[in-house]
Protein backbone atom coordinates (compact mmCIF):
# COMPACT_ATOMS: atom_id res chain seq x y z
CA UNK A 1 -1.33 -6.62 -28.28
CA UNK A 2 1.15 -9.71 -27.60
CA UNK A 3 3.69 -8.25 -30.01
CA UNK A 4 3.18 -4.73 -28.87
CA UNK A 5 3.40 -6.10 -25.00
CA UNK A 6 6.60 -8.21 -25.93
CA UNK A 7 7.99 -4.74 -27.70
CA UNK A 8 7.88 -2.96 -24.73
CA UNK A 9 9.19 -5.73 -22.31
CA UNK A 10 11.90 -5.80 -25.10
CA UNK A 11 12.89 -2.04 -24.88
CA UNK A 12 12.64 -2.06 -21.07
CA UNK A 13 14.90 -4.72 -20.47
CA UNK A 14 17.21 -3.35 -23.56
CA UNK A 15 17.26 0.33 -21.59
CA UNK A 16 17.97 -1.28 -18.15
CA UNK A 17 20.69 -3.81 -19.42
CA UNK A 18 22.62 -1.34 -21.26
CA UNK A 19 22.12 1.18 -18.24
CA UNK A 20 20.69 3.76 -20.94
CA UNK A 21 18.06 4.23 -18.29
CA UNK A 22 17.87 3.69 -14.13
CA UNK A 23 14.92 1.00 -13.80
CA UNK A 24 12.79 4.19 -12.30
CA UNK A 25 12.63 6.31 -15.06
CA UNK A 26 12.13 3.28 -17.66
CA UNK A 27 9.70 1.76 -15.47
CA UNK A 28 7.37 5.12 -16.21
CA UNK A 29 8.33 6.53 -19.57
CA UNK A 30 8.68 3.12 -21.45
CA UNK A 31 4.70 1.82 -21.00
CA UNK A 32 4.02 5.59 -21.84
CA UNK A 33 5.47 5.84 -24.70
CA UNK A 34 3.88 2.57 -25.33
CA UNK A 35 0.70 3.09 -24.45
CA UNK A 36 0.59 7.21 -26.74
CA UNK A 37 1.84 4.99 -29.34
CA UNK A 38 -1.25 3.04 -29.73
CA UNK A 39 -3.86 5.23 -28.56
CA UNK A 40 -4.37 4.53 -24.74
CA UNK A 41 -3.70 8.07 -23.67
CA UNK A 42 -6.89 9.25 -22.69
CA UNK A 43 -7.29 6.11 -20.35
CA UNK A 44 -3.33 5.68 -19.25
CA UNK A 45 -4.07 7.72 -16.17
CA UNK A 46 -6.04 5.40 -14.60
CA UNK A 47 -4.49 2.16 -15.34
CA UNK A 48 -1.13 3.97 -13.98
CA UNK A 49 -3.52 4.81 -10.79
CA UNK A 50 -4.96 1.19 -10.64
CA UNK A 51 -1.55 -0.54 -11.22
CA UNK A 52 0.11 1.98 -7.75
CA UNK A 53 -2.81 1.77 -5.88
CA UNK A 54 -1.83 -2.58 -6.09
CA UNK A 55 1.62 -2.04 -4.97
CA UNK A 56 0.97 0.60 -2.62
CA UNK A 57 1.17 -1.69 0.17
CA UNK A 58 4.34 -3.56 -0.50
CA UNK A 59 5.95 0.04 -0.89
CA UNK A 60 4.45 1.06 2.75
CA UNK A 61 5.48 -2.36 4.25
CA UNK A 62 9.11 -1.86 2.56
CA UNK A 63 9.85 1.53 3.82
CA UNK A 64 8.92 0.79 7.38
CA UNK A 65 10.39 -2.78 7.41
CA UNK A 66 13.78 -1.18 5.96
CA UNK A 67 13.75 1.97 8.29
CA UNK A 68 12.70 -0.47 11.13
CA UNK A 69 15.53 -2.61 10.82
CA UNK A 70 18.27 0.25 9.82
CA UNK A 71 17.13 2.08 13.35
CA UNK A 72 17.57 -1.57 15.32
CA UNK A 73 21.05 -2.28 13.66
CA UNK A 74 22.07 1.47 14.49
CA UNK A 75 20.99 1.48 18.72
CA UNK A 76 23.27 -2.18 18.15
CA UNK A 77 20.87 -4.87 18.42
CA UNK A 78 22.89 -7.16 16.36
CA UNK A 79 26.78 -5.99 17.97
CA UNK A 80 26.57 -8.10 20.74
CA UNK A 81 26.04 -11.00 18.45
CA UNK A 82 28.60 -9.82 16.33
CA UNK A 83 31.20 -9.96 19.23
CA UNK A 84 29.96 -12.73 21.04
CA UNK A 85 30.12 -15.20 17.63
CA UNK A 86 34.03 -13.44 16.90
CA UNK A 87 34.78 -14.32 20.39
CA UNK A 88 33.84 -17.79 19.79
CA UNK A 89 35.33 -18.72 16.61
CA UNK A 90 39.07 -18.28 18.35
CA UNK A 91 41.68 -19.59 15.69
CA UNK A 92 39.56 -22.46 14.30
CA UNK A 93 38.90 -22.17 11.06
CA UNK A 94 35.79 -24.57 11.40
CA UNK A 95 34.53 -22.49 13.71
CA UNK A 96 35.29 -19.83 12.03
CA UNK A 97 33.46 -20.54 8.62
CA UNK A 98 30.42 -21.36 10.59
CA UNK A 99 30.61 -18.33 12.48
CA UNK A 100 30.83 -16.29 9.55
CA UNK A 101 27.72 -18.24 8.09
CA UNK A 102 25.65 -17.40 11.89
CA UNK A 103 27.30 -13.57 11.56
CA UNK A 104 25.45 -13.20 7.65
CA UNK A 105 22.32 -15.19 8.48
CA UNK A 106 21.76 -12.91 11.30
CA UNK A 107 22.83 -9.43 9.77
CA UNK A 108 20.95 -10.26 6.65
CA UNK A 109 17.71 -10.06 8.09
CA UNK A 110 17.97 -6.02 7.68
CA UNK A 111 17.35 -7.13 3.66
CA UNK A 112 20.16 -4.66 2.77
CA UNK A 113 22.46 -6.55 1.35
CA UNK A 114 25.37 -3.99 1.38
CA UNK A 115 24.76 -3.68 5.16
CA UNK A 116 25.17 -7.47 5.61
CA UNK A 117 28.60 -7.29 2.95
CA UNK A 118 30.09 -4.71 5.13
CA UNK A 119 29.45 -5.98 8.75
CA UNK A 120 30.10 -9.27 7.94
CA UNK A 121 33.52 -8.69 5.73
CA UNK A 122 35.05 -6.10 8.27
CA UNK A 123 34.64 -8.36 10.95
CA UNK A 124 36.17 -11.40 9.97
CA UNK A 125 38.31 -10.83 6.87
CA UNK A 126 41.36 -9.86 9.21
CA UNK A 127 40.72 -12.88 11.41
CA UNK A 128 40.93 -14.96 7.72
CA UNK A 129 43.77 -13.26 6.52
CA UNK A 130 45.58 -13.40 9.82
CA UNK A 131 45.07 -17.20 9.82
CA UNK A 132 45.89 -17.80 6.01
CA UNK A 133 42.13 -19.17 4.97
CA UNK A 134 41.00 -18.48 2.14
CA UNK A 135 38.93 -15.39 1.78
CA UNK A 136 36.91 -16.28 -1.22
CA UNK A 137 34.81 -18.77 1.64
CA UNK A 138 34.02 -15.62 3.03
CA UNK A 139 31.99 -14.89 -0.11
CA UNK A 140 30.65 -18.47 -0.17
CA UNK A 141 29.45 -17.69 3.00
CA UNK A 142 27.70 -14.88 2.08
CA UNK A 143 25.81 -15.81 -0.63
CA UNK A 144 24.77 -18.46 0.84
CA UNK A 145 22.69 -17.51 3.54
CA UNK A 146 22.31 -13.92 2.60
CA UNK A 147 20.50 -14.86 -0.91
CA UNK A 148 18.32 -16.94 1.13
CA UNK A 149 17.37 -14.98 4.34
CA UNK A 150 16.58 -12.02 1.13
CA UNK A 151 13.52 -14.01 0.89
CA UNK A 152 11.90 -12.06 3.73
CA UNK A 153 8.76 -9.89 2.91
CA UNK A 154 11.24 -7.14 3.10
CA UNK A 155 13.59 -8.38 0.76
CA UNK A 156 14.09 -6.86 -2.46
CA UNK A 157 13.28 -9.69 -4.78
CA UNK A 158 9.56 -11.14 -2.50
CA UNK A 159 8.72 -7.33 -2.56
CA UNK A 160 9.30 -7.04 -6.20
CA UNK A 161 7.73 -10.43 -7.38
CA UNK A 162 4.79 -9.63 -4.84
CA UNK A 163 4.17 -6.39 -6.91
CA UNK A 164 4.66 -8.03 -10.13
CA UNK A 165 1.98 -10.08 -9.54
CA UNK A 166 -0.03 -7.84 -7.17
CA UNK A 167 0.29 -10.30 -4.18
CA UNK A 168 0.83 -9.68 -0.56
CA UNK A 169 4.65 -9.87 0.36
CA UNK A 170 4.09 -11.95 3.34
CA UNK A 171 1.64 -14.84 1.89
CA UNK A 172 4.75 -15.50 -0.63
CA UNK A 173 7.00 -15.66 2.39
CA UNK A 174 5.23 -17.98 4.34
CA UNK A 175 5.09 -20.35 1.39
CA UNK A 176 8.40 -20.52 1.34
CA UNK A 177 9.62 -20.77 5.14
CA UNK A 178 10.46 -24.61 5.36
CA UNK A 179 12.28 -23.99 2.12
CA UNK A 180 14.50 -21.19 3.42
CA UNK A 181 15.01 -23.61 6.43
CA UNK A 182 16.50 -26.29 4.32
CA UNK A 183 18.46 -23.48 2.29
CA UNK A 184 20.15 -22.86 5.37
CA UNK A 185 20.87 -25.88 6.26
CA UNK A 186 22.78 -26.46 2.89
CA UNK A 187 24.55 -23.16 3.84
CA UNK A 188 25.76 -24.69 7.02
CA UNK A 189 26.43 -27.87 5.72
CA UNK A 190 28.65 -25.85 2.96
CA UNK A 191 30.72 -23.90 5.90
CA UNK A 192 31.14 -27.13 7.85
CA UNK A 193 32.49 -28.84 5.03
CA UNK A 194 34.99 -26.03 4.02
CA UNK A 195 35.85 -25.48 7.55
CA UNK A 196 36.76 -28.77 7.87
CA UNK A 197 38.96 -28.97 4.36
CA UNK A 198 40.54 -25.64 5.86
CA UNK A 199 41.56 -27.25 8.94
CA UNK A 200 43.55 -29.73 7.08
CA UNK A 201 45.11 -27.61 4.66
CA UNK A 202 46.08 -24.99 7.82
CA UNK A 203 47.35 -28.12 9.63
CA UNK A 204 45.55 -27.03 12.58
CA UNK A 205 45.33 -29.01 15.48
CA UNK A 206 43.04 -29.00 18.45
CA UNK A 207 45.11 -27.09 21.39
CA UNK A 208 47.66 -25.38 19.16
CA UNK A 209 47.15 -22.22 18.19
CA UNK A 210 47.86 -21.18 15.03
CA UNK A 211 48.37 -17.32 15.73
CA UNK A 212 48.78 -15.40 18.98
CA UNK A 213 47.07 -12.21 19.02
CA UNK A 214 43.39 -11.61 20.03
CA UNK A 215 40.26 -10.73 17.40
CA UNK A 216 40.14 -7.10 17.21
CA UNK A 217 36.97 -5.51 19.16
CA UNK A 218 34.58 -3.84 17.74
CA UNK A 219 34.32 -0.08 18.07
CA UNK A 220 30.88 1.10 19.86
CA UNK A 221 29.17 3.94 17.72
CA UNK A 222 27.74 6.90 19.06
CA UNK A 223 24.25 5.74 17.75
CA UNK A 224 24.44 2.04 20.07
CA UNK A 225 22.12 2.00 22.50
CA UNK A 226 23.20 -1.60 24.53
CA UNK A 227 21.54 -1.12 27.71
CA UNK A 228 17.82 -1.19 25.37
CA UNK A 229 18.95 -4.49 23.88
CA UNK A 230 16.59 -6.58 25.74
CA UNK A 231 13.42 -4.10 25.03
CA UNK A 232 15.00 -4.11 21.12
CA UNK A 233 15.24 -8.07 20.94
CA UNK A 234 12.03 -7.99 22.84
CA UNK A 235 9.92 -5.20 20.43
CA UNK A 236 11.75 -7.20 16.95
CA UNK A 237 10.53 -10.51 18.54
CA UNK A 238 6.82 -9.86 19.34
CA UNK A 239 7.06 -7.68 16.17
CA UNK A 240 7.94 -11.52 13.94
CA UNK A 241 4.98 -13.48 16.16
CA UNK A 242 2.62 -10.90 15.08
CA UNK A 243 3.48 -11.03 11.27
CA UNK A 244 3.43 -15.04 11.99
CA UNK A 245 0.30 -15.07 13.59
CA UNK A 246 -1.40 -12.32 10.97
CA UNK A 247 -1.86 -9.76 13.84
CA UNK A 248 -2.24 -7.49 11.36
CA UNK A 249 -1.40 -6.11 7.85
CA UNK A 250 2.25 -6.28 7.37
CA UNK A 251 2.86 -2.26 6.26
CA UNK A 252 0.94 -1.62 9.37
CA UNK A 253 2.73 -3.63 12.18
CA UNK A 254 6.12 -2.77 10.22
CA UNK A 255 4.69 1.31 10.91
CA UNK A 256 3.90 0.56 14.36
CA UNK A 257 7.54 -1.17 15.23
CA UNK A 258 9.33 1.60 13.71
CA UNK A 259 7.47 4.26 15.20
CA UNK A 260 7.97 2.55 19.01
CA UNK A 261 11.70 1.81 18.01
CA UNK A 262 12.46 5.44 17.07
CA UNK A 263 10.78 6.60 20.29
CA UNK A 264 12.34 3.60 22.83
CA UNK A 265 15.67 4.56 21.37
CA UNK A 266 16.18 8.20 20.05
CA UNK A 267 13.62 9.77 22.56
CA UNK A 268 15.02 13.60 21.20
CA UNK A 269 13.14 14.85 17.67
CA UNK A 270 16.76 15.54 16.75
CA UNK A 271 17.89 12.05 17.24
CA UNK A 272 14.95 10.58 15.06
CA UNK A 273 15.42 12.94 12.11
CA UNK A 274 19.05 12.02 12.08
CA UNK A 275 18.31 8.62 12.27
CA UNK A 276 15.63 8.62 9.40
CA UNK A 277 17.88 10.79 7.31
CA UNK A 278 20.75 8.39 7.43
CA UNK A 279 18.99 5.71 5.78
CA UNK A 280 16.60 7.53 3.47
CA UNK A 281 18.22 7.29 0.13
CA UNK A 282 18.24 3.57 0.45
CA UNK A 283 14.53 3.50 1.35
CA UNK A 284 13.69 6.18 -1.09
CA UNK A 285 14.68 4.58 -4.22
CA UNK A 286 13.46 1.30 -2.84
CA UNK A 287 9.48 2.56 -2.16
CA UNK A 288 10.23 4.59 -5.74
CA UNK A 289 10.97 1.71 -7.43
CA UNK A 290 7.78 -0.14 -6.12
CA UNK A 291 5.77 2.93 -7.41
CA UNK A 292 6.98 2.92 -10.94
CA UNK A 293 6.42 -1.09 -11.27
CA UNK A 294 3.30 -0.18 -10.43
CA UNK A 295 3.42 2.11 -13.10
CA UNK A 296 4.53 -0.09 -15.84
CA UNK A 297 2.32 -3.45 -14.90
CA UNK A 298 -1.05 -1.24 -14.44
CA UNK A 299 0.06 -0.43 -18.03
CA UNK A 300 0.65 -3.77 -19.04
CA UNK A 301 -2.37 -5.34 -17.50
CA UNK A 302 -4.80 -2.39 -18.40
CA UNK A 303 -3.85 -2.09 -22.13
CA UNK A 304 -4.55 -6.14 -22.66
CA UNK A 305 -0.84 -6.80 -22.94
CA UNK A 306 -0.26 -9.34 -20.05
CA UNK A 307 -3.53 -11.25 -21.81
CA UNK A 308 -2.01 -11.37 -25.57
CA UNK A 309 1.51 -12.21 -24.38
CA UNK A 310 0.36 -15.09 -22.16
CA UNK A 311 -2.10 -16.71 -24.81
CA UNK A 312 1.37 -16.31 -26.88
CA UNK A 313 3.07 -17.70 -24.53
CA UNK A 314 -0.07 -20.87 -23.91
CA UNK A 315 0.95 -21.82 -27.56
CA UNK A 316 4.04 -22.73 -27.17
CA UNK A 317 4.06 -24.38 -23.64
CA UNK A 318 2.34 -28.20 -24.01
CA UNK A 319 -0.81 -28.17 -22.39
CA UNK A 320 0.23 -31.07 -20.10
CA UNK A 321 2.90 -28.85 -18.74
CA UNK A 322 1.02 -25.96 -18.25
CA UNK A 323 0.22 -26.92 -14.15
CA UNK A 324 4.42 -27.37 -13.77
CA UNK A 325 4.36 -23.57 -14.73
CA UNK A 326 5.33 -23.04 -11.12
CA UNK A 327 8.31 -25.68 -11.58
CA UNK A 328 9.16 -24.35 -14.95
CA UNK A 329 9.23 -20.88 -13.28
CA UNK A 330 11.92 -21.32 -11.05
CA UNK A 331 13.83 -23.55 -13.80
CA UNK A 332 14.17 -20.71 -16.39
CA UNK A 333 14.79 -18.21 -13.44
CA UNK A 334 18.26 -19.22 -12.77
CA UNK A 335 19.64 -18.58 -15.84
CA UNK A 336 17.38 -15.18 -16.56
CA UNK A 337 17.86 -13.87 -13.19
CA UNK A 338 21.71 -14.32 -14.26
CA UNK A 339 21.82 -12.63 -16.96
CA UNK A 340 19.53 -9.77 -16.66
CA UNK A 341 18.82 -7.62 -13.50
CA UNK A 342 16.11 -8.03 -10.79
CA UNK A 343 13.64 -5.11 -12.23
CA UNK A 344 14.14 -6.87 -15.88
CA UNK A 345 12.99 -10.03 -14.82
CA UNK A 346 10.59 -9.21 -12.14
CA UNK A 347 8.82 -6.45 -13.79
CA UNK A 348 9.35 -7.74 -17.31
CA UNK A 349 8.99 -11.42 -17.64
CA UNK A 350 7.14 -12.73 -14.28
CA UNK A 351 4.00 -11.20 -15.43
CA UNK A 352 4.31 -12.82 -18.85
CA UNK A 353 4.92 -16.26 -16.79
CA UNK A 354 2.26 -15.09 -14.13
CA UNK A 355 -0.20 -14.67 -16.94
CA UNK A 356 0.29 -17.87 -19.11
CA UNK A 357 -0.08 -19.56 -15.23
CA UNK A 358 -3.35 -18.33 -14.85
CA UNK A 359 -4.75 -19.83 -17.56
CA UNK A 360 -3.98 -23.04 -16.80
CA UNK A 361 -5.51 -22.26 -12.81
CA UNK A 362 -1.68 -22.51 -11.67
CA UNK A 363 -2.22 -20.23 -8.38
CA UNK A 364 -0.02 -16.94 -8.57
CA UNK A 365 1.41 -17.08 -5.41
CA UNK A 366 3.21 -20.33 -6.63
CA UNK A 367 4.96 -18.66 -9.39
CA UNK A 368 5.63 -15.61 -7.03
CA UNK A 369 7.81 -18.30 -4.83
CA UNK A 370 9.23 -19.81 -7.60
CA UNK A 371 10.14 -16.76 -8.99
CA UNK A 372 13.15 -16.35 -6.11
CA UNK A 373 14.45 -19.66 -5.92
CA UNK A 374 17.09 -18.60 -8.69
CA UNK A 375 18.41 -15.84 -5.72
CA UNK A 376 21.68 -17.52 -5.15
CA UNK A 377 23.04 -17.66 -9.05
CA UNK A 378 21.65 -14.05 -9.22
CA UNK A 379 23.41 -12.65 -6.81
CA UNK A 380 26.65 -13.64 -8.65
CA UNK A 381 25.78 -12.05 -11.94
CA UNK A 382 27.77 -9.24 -13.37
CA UNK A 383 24.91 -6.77 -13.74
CA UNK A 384 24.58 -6.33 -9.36
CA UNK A 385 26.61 -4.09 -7.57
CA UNK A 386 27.06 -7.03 -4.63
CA UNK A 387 29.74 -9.31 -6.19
CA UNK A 388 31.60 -5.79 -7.36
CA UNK A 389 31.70 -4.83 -3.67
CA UNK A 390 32.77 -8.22 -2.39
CA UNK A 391 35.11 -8.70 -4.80
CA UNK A 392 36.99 -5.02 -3.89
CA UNK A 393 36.40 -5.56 -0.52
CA UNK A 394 38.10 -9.00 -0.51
CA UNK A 395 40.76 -7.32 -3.22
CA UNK A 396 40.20 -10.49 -5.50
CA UNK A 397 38.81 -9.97 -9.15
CA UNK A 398 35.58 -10.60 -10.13
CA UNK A 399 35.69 -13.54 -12.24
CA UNK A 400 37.78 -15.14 -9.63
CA UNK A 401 35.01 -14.69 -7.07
CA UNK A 402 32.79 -16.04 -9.71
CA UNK A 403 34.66 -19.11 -10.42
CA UNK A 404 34.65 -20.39 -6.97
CA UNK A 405 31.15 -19.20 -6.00
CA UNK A 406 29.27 -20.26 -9.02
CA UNK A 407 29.07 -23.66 -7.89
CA UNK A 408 27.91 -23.51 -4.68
CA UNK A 409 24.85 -21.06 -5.73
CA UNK A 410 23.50 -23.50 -8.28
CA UNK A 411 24.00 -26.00 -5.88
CA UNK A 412 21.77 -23.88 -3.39
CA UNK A 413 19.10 -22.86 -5.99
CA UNK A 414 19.24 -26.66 -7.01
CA UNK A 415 18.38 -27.22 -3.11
CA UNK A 416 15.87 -24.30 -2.53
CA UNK A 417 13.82 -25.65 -5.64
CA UNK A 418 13.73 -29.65 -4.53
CA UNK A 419 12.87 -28.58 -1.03
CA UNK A 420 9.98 -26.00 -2.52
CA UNK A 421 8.56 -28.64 -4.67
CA UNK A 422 8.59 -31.06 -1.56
CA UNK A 423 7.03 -28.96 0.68
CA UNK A 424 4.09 -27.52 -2.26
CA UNK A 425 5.34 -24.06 -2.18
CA UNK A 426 5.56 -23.90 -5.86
CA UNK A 427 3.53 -26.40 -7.42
């Protein structure tokens, strides 16, 4: 079973590398084709039932999270922000690459990371071109705090390890709070360090402007709804104490905000459905992505895969390692989460690694956190559409972007796994 288990993680990583396959379909026909193959048919059913019923949760919590925060950035929670931190920056380009760090850390907490590219890039690209910075901090910027404010329960990569695993979303986010903290931090520290260098390559000078003509305002949509921004700031704040406090299941507090959001802001039917049906092909292949893991890990786990391929994987990892699996997670997750995608590793190895953890009584919500501590260097790879969409946006090629960038997001998944292992999140 480990050599039929590693087969099938083989072919499933092969399909979704090669892009023979979108990670849905390969996610459900793969572990059947698998599991026909050596005469599980008769009992795939249920193990495909048993594995969605698991992630069932995480899929409810991510659609209401993502529609909750798509209605709040639509009515404009987040523009006054926006204008208020453009406003500030002015012509210094300290300010400036700080403010652009504040604008992402704040957008990004959406979890769409396109959303956060956009915003972010459209608002101060002309102020960095105008001044002569360099752009490519911009992207620094970006990755920086966007890879690690992605570690909310929302987040693509939590959700997806939390399935994986068949953990609750929001116990591997708590973990891993004082880590994102210090993540930050090294974000900030990174913007005031190339604000500064920018300053003295600009020659600017406290006083003397270096151009004349204002930032360019912001254009109010239709959909903004400023004078609710207190009762939005106020619903999205109580709606963070009670996920802090454990009010309640996440997927259910995340249904209740969304349903009072849709009604405090788009009162009309019409409104709502429009609202809903802007964002639902995001959310849609999100929750059906979250279904199909399911699909594929109640097949691994149900057939005795997951069991063979860890007691393969026990042999080869010295037993006085085997409580550092944690650590040793988040080491090899750099370079895999580099060069494969998010389903690959998530769905294909981290149960393997999950597995071989539990043998040795290494608690799975340790190798969940560690599991997205290697965020930063992934989010630079060549198989995401991200760095593609920065890189057009900021009309600068690809490897370019990748050359200066590289180095800052090991240097951040360097910083997010010290300050994990100091603060027991992963070990």
């Amino acid at each position: 079973m480990a050599w039929v288990g590693f087969g099938m993680v083989s072919v499933f990583m092969l399909l979704i590398l090669t892009k023979r396959l979108s990670a849905i379909v390969a996610l459900i026909l793969v572990p059947v084709v698998f599991g026909l193959a050596i005469g599980i048919g008769p009992q795939m059913g249920e193990m495909i039932m048993d594995g969605v019923l698991k992630v069932t949760p995480t899929a409810m919590m991510l659609m209401f999270a993502l529609l909750y925060f798509a209605v709040m950035f639509d009515a404009g929670l987040f523009e006054p922000a926006v204008k208020r931190i453009i406003r500030w920056v002015g012509d210094d380009p300290l300010r400036i690459t700080l403010g652009t760090a504040a604008l992402s850390t704040i957008i990004s907490l959406d979890g769409d990371g396109a959303t956060t590219v956009l915003v972010v890039v459209t608002s101060f690209l002309p102020v960095y071109l105008r001044l002569g910075m360099n752009p490519l901090i911009l992207a620094v910027m970006l990755l920086l705090t966007n890879t690690v404010i992605n570690i909310v329960p929302w987040g693509g990569p939590t959700a997806r390890a939390a399935s994986a695993l068949h953990l609750d979303a929001l116990e591997v986010f708590l973990g891993l709070i004082p880590t994102m903290l210090i993540g930050l931090t090294y974000a900030f520290a990174a913007a005031w360090w190339l604000g500064k260098r920018e300053r003295k390559r600009l020659g600017w000078v406290a006083g003397q402007a270096l151009v004349t003509s204002p930032a360019r305002e912001r254009e109010a949509k239709a959909s903004h709804r400023p004078r609710l921004f207190w009762v939005n700031l106020a619903l999205t704040l109580a709606l963070v104490v009670a996920m802090g406090t454990g009010l309640g299941p996440l997927p259910v507090l995340m249904m209740v905000g969304l349903a009072l959001a849709l009604v405090i802001n788009y009162p009309r039917l019409a409104e709502q459905r429009e609202r809903i049906a802007a964002h639902s092909e995001n959310v849609l292949n999100v929750v059906a992505l979250i279904l199909a893991a399911g699909a594929f890990t109640g097949i691994l786990t149900g057939s005795g895969m997951v069991d063979g391929m860890s007691q393969a994987l026990l042999d080869v990892v010295p037993e006085s390692a085997g409580r550092y699996l944690g650590f040793i997670t988040a080491l090899v997750g750099v370079p895999f989460t580099f060069f494969m995608s998010n389903d690959a590793f998530f769905f294909g190895i981290l149960p393997i690694l999950g597995g071989a953890a539990a043998q040795y009584g290494v608690d799975p919500l340790h190798i969940a956190r560690a599991s997205v501590l290697g965020l930063p260097v992934h989010a630079m790879s060549p198989l995401v559409a991200a760095p593609y969409l920065l890189a057009g946006l900021l009309k600068r090629d690809l490897g370019e972007l990748q050359r200066y960038c590289l180095g800052w997001a090991l240097g951040s998944s360097v910083v997010l796994i010290l300050a994990a292992l100091a603060t027991g999140a992963i070990i």
